[in-house]
PDB file of N, CA and C in Angstrom:
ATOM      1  N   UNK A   1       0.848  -1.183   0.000  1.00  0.00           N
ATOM      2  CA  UNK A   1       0.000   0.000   0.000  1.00  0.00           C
ATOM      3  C   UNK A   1       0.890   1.241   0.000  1.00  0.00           C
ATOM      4  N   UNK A   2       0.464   2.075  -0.659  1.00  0.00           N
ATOM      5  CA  UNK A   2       1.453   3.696  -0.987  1.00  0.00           C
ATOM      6  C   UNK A   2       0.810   4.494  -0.584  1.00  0.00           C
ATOM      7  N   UNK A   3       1.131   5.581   0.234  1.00  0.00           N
ATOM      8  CA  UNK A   3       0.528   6.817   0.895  1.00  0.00           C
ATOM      9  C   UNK A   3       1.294   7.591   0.120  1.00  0.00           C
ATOM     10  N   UNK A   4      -0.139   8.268  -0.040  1.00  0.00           N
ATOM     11  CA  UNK A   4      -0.378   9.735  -1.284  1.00  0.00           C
ATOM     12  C   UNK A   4      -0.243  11.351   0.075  1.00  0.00           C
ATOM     13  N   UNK A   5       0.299  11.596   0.251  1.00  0.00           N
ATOM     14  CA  UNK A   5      -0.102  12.937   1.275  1.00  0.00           C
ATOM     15  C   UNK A   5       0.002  14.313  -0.155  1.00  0.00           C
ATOM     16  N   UNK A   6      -0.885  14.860  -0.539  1.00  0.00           N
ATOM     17  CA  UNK A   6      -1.664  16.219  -0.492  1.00  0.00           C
ATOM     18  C   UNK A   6      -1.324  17.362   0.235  1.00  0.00           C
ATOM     19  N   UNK A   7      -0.625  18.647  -0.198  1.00  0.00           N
ATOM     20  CA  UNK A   7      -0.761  19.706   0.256  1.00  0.00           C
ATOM     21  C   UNK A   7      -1.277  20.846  -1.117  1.00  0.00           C
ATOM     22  N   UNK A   8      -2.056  21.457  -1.136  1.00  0.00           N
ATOM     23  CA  UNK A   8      -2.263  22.436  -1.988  1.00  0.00           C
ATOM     24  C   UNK A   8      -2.431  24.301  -1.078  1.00  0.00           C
ATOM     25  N   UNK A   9      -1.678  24.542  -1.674  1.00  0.00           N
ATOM     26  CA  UNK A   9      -1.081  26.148  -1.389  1.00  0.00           C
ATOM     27  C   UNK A   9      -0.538  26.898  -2.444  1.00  0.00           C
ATOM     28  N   UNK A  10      -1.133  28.412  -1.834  1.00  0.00           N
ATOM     29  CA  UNK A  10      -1.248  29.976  -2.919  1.00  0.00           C
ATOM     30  C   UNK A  10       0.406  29.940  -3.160  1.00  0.00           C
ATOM     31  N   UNK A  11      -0.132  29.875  -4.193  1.00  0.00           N
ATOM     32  CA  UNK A  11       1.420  30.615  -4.981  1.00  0.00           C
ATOM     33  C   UNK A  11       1.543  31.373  -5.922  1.00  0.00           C
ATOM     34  N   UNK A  12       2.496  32.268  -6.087  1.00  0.00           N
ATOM     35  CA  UNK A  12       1.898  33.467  -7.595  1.00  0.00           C
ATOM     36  C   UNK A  12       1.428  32.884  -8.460  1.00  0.00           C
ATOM     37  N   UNK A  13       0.698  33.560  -9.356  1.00  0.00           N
ATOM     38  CA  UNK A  13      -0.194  32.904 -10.031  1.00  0.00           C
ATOM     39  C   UNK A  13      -1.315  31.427 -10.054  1.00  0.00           C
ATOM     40  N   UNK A  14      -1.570  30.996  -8.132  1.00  0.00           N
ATOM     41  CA  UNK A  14      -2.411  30.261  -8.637  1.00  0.00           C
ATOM     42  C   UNK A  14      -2.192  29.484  -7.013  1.00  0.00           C
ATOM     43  N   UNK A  15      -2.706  28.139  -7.467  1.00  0.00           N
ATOM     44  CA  UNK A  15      -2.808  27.466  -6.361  1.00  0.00           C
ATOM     45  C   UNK A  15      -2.003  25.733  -6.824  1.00  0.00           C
ATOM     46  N   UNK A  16      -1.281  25.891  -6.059  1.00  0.00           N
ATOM     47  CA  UNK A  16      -0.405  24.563  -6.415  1.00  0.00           C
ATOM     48  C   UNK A  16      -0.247  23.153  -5.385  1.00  0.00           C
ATOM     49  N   UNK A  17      -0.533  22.392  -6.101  1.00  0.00           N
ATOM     50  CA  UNK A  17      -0.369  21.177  -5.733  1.00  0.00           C
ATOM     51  C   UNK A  17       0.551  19.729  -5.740  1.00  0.00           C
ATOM     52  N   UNK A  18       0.896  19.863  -4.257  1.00  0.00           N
ATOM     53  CA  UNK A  18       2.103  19.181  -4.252  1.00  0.00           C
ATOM     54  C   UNK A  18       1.842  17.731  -3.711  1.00  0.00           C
ATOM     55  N   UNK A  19       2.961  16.520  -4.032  1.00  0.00           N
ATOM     56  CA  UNK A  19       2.486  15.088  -3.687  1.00  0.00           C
ATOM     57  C   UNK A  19       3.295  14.373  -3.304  1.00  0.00           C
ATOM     58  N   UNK A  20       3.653  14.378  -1.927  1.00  0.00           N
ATOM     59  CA  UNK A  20       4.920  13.546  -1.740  1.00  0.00           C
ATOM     60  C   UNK A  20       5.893  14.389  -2.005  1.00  0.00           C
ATOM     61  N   UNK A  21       5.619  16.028  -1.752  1.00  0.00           N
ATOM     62  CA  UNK A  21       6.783  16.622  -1.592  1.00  0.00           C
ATOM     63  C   UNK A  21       7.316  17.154  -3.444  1.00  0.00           C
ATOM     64  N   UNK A  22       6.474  16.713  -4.284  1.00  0.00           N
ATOM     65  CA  UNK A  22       6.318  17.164  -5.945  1.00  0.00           C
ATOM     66  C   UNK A  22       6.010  17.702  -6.088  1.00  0.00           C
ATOM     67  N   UNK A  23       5.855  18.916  -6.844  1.00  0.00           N
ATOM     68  CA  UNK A  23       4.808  19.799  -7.441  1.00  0.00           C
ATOM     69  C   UNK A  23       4.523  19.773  -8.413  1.00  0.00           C
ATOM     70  N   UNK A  24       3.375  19.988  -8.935  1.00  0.00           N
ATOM     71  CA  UNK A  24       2.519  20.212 -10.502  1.00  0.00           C
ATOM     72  C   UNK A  24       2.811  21.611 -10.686  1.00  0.00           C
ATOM     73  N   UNK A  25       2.388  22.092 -11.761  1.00  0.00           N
ATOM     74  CA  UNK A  25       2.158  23.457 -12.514  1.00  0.00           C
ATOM     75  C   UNK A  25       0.500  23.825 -11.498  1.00  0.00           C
ATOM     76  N   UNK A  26       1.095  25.259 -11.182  1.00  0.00           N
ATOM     77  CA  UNK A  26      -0.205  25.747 -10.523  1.00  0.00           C
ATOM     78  C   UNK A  26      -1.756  25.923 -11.393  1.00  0.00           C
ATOM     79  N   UNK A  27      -2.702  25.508 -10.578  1.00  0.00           N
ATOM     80  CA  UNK A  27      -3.889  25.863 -10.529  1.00  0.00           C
ATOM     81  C   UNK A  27      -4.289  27.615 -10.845  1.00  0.00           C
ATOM     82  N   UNK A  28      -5.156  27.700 -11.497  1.00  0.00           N
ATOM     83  CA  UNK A  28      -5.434  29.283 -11.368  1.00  0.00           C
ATOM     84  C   UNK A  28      -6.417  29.576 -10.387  1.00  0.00           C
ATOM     85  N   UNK A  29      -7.240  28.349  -9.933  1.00  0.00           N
ATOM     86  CA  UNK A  29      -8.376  28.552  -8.645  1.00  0.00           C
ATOM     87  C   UNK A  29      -8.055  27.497  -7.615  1.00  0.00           C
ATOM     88  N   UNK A  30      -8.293  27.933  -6.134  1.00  0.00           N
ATOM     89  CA  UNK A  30      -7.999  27.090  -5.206  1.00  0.00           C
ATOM     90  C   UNK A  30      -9.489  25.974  -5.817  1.00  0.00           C
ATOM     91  N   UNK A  31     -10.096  26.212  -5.624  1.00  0.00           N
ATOM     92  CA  UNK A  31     -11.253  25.205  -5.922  1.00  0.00           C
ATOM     93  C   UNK A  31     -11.031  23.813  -6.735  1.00  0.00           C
ATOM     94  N   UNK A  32     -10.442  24.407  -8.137  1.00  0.00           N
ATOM     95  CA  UNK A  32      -9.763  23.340  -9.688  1.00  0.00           C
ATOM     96  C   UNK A  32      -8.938  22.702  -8.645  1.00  0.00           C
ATOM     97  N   UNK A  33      -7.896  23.273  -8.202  1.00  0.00           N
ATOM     98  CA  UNK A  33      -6.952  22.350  -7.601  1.00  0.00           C
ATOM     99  C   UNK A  33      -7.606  20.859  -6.556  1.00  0.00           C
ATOM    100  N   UNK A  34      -8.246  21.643  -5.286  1.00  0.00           N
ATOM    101  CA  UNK A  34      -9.173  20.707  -4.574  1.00  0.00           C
ATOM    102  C   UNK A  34      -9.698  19.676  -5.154  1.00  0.00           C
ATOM    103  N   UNK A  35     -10.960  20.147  -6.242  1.00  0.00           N
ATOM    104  CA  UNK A  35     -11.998  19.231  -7.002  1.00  0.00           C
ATOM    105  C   UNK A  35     -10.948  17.737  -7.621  1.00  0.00           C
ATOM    106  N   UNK A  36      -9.991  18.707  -8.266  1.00  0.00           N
ATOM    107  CA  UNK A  36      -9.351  17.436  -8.472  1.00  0.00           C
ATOM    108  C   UNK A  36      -8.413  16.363  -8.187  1.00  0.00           C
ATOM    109  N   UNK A  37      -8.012  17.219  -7.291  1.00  0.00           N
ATOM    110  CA  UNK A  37      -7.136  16.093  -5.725  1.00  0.00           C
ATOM    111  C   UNK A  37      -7.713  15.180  -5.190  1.00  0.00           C
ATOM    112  N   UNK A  38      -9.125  15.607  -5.054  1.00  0.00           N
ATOM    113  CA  UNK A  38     -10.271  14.966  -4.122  1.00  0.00           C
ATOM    114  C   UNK A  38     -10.372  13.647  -4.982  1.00  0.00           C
ATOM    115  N   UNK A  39     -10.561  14.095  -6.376  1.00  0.00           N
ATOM    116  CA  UNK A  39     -10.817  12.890  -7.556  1.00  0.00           C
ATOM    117  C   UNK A  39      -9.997  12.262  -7.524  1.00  0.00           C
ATOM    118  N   UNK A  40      -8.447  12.600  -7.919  1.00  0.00           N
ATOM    119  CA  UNK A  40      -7.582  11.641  -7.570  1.00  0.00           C
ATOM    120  C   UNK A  40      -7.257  10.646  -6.342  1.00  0.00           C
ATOM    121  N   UNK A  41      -7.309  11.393  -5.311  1.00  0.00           N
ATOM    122  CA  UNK A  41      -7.403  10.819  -3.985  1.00  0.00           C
ATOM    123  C   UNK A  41      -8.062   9.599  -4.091  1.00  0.00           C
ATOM    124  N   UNK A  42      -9.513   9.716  -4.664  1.00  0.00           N
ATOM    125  CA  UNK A  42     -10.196   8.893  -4.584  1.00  0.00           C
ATOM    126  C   UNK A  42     -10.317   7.694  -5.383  1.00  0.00           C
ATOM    127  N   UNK A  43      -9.391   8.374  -6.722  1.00  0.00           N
ATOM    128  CA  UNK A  43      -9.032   6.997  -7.391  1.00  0.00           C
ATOM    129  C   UNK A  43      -8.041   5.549  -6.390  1.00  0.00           C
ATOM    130  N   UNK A  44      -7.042   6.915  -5.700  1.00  0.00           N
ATOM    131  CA  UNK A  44      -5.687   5.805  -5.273  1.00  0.00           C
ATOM    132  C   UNK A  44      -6.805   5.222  -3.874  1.00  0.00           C
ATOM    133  N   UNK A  45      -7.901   5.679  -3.102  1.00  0.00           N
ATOM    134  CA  UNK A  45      -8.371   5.003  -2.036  1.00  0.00           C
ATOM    135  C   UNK A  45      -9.010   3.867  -2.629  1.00  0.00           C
ATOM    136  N   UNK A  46      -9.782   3.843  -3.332  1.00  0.00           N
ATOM    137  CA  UNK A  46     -10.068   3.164  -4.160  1.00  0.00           C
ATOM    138  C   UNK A  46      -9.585   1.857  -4.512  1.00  0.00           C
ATOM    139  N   UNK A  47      -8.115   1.767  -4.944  1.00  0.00           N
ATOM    140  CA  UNK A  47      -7.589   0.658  -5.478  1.00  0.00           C
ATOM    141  C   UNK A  47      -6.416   0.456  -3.625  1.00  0.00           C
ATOM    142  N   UNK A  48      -6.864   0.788  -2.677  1.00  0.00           N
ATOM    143  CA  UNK A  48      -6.605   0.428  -1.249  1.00  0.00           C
ATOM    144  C   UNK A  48      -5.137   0.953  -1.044  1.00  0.00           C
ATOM    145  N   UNK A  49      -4.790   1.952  -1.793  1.00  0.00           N
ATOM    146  CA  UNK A  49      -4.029   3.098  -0.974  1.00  0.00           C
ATOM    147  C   UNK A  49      -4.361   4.279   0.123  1.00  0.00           C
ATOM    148  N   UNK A  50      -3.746   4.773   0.538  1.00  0.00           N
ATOM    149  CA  UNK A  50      -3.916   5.738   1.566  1.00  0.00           C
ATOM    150  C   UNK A  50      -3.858   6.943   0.812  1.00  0.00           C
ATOM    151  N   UNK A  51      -4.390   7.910   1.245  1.00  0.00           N
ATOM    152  CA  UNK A  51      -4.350   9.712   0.467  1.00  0.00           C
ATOM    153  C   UNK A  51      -4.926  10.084   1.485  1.00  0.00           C
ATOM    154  N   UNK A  52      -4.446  11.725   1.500  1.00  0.00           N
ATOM    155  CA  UNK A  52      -4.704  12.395   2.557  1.00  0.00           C
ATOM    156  C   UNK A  52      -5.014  13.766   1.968  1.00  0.00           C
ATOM    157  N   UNK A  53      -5.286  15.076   2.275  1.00  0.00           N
ATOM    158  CA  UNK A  53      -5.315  16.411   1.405  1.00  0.00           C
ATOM    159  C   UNK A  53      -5.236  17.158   2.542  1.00  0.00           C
ATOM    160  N   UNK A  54      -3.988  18.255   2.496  1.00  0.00           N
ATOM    161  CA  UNK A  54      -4.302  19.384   3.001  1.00  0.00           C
ATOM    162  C   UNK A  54      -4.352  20.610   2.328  1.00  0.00           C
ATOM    163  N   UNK A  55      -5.117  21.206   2.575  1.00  0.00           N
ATOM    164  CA  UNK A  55      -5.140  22.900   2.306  1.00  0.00           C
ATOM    165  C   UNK A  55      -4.534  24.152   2.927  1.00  0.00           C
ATOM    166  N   UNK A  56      -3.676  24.896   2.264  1.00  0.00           N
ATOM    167  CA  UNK A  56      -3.005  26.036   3.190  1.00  0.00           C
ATOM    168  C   UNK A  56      -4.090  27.110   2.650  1.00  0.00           C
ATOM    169  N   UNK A  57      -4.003  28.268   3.636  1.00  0.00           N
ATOM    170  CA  UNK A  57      -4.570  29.048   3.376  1.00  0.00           C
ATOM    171  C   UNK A  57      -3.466  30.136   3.281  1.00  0.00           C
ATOM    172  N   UNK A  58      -3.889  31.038   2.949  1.00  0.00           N
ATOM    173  CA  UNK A  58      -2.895  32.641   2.366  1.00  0.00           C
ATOM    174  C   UNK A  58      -1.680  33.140   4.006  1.00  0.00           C
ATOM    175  N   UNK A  59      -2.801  32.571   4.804  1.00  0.00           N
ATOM    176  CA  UNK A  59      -1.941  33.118   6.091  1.00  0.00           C
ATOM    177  C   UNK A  59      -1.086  31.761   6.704  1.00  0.00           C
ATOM    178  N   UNK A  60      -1.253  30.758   5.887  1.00  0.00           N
ATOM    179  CA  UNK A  60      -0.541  29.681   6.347  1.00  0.00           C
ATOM    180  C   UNK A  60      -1.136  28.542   6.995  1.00  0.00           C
ATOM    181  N   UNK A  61      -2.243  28.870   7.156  1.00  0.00           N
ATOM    182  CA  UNK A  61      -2.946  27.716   8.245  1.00  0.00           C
ATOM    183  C   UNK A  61      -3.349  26.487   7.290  1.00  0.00           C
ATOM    184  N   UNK A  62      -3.517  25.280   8.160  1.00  0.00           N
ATOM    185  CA  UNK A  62      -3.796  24.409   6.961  1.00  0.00           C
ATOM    186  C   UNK A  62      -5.268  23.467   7.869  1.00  0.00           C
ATOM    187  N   UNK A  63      -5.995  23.034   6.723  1.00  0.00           N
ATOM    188  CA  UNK A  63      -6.828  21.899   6.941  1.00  0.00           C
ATOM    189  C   UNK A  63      -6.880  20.795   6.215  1.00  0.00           C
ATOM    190  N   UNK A  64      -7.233  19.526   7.211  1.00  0.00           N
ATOM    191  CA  UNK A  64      -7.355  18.597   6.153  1.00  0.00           C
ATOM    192  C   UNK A  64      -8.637  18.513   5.639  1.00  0.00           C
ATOM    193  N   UNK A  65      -9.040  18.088   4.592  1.00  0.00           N
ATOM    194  CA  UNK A  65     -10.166  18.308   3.240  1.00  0.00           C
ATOM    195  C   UNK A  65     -10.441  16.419   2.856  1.00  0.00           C
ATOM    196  N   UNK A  66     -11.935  16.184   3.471  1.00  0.00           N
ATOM    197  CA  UNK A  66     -12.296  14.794   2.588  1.00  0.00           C
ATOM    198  C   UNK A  66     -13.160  14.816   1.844  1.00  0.00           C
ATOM    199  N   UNK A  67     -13.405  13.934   0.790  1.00  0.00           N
ATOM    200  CA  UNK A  67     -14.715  13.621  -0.296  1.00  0.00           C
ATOM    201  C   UNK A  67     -15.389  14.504   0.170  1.00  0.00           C
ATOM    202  N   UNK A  68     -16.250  14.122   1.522  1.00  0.00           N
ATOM    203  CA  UNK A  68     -17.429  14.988   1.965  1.00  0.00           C
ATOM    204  C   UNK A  68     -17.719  16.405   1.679  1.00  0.00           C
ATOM    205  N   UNK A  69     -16.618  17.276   2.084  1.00  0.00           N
ATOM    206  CA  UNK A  69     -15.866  18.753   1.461  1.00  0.00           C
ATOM    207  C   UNK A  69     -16.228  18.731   0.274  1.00  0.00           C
ATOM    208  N   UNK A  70     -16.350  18.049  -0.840  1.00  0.00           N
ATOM    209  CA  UNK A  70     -16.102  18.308  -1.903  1.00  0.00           C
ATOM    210  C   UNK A  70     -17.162  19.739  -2.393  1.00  0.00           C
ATOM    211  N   UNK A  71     -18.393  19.497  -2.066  1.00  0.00           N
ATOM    212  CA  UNK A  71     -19.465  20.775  -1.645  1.00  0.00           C
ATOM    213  C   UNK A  71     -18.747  21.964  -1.567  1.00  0.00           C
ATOM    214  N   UNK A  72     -18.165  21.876  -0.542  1.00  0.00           N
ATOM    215  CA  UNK A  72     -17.208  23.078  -0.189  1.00  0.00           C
ATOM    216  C   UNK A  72     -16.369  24.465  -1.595  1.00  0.00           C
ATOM    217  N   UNK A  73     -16.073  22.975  -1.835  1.00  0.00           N
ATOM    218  CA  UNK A  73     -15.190  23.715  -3.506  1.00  0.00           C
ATOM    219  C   UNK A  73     -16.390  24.346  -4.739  1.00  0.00           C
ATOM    220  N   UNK A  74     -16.777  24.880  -5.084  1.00  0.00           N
ATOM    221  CA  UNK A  74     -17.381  24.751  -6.185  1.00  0.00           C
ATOM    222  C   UNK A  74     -16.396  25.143  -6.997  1.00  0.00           C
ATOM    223  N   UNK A  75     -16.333  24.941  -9.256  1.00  0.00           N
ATOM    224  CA  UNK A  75     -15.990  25.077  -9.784  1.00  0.00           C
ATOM    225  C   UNK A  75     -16.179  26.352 -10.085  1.00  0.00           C
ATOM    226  N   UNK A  76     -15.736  27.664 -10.720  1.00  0.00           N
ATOM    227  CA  UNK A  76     -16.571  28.892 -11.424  1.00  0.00           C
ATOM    228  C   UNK A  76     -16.286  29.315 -12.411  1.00  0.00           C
TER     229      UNK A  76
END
């Protein structure tokens, strides 16, 4: 089993998402980023890996974010 850990945080131009310490090319909305972490996440729980998601916010604080959240995000 492989643990996925999730952090997504503001960065110029956008919101970026990192995996195990990787980063992607930033997001232009915190939301895009979420919606689709959540999806992925849920692919790797799915096939009985572990994933986790956190969210930073602008001042640094972070939460963790599940499926349920997904509400939370809308697309715009």
């Amino acid at each position: 089993m492989a643990v996925f850990r999730y952090e997504i945080r503001p960065v110029a131009g956008g919101w970026q998402v990192a995996c195990n310490g990787v980063s992607g090319p930033p997001y232009a909305t915190r939301d895009a980023a979420v919606l689709d972490t959540l999806a992925i996440a849920a692919r790797f729980r799915a096939d009985g890996h572990a994933a986790d998601l956190r969210v930073f916010d602008h001042d640094g604080t972070g939460r963790y974010v599940e499926a349920k959240d997904a509400k939370l995000f809308r697309r715009s």
